[in-house]
C-alpha atoms as a PDB file:
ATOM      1  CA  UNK A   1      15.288  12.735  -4.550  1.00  0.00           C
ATOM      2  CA  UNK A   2      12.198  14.394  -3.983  1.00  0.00           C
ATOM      3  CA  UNK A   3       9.003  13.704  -1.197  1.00  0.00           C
ATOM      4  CA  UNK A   4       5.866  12.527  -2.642  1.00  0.00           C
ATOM      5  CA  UNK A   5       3.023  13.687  -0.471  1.00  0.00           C
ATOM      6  CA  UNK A   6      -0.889  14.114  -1.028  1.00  0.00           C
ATOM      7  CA  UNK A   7      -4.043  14.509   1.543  1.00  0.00           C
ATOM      8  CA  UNK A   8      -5.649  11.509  -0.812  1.00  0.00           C
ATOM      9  CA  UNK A   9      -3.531   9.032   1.440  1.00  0.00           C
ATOM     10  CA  UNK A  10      -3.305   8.838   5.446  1.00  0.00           C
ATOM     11  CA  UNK A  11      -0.342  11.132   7.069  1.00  0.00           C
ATOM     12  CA  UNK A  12       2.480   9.061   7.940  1.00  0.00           C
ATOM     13  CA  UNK A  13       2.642   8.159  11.606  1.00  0.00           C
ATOM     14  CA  UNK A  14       6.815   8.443  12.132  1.00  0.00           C
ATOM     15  CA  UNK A  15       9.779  10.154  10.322  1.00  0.00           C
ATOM     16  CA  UNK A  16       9.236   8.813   7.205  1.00  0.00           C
ATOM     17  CA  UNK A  17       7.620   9.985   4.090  1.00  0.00           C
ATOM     18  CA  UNK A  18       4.209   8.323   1.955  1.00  0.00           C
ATOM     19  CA  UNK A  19       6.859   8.230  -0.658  1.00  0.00           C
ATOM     20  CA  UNK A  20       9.780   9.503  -2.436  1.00  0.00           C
ATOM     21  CA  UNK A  21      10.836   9.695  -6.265  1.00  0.00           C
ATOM     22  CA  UNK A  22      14.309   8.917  -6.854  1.00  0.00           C
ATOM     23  CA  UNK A  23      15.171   9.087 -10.730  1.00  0.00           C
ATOM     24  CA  UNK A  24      12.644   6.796 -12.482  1.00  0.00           C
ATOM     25  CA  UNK A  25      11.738   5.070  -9.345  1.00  0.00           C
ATOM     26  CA  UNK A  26       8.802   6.091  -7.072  1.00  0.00           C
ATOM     27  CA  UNK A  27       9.078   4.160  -3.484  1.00  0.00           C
ATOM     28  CA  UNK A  28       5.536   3.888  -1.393  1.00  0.00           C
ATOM     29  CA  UNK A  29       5.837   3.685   2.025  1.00  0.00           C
ATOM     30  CA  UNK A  30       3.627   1.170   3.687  1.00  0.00           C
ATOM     31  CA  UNK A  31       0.071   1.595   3.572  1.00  0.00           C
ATOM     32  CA  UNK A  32      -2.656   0.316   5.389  1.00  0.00           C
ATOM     33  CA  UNK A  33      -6.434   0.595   6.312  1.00  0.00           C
ATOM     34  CA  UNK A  34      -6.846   3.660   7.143  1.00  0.00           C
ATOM     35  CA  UNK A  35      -9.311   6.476   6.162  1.00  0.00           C
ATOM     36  CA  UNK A  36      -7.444   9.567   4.798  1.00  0.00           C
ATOM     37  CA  UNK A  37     -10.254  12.116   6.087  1.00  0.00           C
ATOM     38  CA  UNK A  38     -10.458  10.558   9.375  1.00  0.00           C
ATOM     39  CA  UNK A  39      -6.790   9.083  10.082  1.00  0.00           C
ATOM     40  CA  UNK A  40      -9.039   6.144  11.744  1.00  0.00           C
ATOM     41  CA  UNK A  41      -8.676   2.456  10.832  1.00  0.00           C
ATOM     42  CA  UNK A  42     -11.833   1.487   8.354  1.00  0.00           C
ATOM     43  CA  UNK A  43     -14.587  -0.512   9.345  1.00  0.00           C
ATOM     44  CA  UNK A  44     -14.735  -3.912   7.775  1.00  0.00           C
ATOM     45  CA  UNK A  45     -13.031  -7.531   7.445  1.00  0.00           C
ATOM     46  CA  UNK A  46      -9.749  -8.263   5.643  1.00  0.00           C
ATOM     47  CA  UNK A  47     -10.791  -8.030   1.878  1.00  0.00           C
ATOM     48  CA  UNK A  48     -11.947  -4.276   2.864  1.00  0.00           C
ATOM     49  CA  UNK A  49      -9.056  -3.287   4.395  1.00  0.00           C
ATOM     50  CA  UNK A  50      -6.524  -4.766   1.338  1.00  0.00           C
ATOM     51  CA  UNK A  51      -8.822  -2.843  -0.646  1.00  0.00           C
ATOM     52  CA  UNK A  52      -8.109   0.388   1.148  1.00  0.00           C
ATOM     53  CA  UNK A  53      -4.692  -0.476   1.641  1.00  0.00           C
ATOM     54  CA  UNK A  54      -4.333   0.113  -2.203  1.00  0.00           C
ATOM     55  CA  UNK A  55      -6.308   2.953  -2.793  1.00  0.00           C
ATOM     56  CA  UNK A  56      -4.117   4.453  -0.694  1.00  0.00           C
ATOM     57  CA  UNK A  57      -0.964   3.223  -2.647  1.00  0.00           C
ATOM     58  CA  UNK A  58      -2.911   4.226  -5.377  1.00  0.00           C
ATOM     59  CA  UNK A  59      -3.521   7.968  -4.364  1.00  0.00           C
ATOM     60  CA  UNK A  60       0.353   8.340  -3.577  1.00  0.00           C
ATOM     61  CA  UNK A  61       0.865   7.044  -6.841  1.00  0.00           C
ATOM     62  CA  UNK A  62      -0.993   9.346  -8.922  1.00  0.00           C
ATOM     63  CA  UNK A  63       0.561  12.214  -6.939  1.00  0.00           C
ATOM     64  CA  UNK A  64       3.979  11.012  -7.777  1.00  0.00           C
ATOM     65  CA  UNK A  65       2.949  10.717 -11.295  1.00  0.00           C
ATOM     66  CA  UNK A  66       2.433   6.539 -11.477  1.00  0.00           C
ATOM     67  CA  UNK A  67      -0.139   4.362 -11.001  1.00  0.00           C
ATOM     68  CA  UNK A  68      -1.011   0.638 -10.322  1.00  0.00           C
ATOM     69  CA  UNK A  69      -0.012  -0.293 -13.977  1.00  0.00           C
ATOM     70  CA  UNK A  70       3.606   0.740 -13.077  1.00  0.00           C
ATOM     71  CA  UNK A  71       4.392  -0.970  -9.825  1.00  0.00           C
ATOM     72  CA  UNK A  72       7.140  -3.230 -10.758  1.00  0.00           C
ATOM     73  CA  UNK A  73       7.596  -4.890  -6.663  1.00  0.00           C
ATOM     74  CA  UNK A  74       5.348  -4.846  -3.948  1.00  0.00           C
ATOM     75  CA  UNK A  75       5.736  -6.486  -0.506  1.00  0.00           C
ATOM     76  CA  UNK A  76       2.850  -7.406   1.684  1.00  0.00           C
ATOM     77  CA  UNK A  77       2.628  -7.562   5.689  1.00  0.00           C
ATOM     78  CA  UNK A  78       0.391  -9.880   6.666  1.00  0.00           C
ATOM     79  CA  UNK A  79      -0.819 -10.811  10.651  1.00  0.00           C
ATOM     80  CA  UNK A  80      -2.601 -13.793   9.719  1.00  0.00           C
ATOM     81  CA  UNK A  81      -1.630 -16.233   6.837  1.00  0.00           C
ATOM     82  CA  UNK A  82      -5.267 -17.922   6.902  1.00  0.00           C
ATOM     83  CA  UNK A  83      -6.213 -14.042   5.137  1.00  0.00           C
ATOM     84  CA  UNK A  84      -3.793 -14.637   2.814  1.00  0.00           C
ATOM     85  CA  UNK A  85      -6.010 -15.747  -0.231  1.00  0.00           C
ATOM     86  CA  UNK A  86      -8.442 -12.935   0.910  1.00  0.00           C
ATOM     87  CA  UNK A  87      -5.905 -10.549   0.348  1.00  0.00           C
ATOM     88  CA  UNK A  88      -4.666 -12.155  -2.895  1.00  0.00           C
ATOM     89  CA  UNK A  89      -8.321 -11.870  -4.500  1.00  0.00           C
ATOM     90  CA  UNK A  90      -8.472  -8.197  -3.792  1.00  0.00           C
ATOM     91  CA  UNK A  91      -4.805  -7.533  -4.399  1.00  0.00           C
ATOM     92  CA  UNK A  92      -5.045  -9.248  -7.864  1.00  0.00           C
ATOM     93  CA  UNK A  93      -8.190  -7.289  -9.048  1.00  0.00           C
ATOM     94  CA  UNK A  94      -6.081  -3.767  -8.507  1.00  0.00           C
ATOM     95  CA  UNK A  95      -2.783  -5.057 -10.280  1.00  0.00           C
ATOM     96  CA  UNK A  96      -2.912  -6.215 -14.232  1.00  0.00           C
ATOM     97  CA  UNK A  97      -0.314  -8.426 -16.255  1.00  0.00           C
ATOM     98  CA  UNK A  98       2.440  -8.495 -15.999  1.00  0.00           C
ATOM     99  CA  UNK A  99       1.941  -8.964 -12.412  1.00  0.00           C
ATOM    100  CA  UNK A 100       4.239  -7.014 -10.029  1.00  0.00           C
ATOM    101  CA  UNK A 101       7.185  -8.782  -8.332  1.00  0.00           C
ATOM    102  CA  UNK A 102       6.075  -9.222  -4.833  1.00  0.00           C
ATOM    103  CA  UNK A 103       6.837 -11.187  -1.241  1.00  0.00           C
ATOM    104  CA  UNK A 104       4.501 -11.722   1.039  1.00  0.00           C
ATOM    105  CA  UNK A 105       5.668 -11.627   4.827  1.00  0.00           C
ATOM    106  CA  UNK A 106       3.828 -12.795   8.115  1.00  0.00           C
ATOM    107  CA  UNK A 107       4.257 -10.739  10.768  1.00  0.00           C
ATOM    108  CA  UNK A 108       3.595 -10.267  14.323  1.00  0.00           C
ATOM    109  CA  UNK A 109       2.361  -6.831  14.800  1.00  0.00           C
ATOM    110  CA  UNK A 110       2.297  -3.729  12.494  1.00  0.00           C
ATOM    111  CA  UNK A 111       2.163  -0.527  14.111  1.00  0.00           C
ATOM    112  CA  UNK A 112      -1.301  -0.027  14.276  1.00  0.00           C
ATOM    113  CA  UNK A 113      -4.075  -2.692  14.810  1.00  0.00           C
ATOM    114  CA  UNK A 114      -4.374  -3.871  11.082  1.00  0.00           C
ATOM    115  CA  UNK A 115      -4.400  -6.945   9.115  1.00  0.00           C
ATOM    116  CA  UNK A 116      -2.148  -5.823   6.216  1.00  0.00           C
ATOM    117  CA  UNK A 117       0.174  -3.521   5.095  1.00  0.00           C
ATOM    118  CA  UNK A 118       1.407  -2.648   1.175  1.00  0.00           C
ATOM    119  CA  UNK A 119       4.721  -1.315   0.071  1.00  0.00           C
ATOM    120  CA  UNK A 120       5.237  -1.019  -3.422  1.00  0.00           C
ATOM    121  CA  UNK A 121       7.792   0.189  -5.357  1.00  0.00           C
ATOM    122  CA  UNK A 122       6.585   1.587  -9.219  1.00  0.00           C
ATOM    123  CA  UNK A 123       8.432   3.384 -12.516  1.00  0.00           C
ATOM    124  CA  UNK A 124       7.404   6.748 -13.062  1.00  0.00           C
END
């Protein structure tokens, strides 16, 4: 097992790391909105913040040696299913056929004031 960890991404907030390669597995922690420079939430309505939400993934990706094209099961955390097809739009410009596995979850609260929140899991 080995920590996957790159300034392209935010800093994880808790004991827990952006994401860890296990054999041919690479496992993204949950990412969300925010600005890697700045640690602050972006500017901007849902479809921007899915967007950065997966640039993130993205950047923790490429540092574990993956990418998009190799996510084989993603969950989304969503506050608000009415930004669900939002989110979907974005979410299916980043990915490409075959499409990821993936749930998509409603939830109450995330652990910073966001509208979605991206875990993926990818082959490496």
């Amino acid at each position: 097992m080995k920590e996957i960890s790159t300034n392209a991404a935010p800093a994880s907030i808790g004991p827990f790391s952006q994401g860890i390669h296990d054999g041919d597995r690479l496992f993204v922690s949950g990412q969300g909105p925010v600005d890697p420079e700045t640690g602050e939430i972006i500017d901007g309505g849902i479809r921007d913040q899915t967007k950065r939400s997966l640039e993130n993934i993205e950047a923790v990706l490429q540092a574990g040696n993956s990418s998009l094209e190799n996510v084989v099961k993603a969950t989304v955390f969503v506050q608000n299913m009415d930004d669900y097809d939002a989110i979907n739009d974005v979410y299916g410009s980043y990915m490409t056929e075959p499409y990821p596995a993936r749930s998509a979850v409603q939830v109450e609260d995330l652990p910073i004031d966001i509208g979605v929140e991206i875990e993926v899991i990818a082959t490496v």
